[in-house]
Protein backbone atom coordinates (compact mmCIF):
# COMPACT_ATOMS: atom_id res chain seq x y z
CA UNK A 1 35.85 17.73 27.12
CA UNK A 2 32.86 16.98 28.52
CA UNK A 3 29.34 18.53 28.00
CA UNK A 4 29.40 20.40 31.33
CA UNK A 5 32.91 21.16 30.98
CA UNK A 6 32.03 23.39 27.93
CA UNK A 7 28.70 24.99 29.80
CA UNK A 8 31.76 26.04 32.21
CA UNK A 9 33.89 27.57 29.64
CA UNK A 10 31.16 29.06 27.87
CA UNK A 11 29.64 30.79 31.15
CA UNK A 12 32.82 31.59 32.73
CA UNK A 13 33.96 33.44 28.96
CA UNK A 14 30.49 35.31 28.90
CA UNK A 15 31.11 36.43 32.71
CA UNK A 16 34.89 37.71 31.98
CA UNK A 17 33.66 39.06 28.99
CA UNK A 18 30.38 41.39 30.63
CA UNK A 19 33.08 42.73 33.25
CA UNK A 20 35.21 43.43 30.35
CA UNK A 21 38.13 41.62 32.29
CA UNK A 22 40.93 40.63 29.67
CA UNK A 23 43.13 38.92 31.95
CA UNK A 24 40.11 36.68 32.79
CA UNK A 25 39.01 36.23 29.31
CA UNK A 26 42.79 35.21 28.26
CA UNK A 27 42.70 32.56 30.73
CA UNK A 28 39.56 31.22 30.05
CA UNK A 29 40.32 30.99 26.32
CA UNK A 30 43.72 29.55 27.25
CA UNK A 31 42.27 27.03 29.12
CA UNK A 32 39.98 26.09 26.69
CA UNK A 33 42.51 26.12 24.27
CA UNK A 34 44.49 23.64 26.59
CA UNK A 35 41.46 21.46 27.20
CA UNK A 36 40.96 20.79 22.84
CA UNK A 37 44.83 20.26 22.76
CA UNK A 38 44.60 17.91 25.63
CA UNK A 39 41.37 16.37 23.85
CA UNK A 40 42.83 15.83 20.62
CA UNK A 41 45.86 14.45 21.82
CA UNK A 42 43.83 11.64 23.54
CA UNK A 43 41.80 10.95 20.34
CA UNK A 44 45.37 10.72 18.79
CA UNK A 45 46.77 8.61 20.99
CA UNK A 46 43.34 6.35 21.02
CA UNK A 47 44.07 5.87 16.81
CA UNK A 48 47.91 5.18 17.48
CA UNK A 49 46.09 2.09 19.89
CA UNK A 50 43.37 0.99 17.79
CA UNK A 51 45.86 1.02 14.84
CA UNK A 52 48.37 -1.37 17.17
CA UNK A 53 45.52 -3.78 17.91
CA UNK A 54 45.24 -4.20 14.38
CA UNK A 55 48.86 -4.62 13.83
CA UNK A 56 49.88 -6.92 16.54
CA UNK A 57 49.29 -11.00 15.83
């Protein structure tokens, strides 16, 4: 996640939450929830690749 992509997620959770919309809170916090699982499954995948470089001949 980007820089600005947190700014979003951070401004768009303070907006739900002022209106005191739950739905719209839920989603932002799912979606922010789905953009660290989506992160750290990159940086995983990234270690399973640097640990093949090392591996292969």
């Amino acid at each position: 996640m980007t820089n600005g992509q947190g700014h979003n997620f951070e401004q768009a959770l303070r907006l739900a939450h002022k209106d005191k919309d739950d739905e719209a809170t839920s989603i932002v916090l799912r979606d922010l929830g789905d953009a660290h699982n989506n992160l750290f499954n990159a940086d995983k995948a990234l270690n399973y690749y640097e640990e093949a470089l090392e591996l292969s001949p």
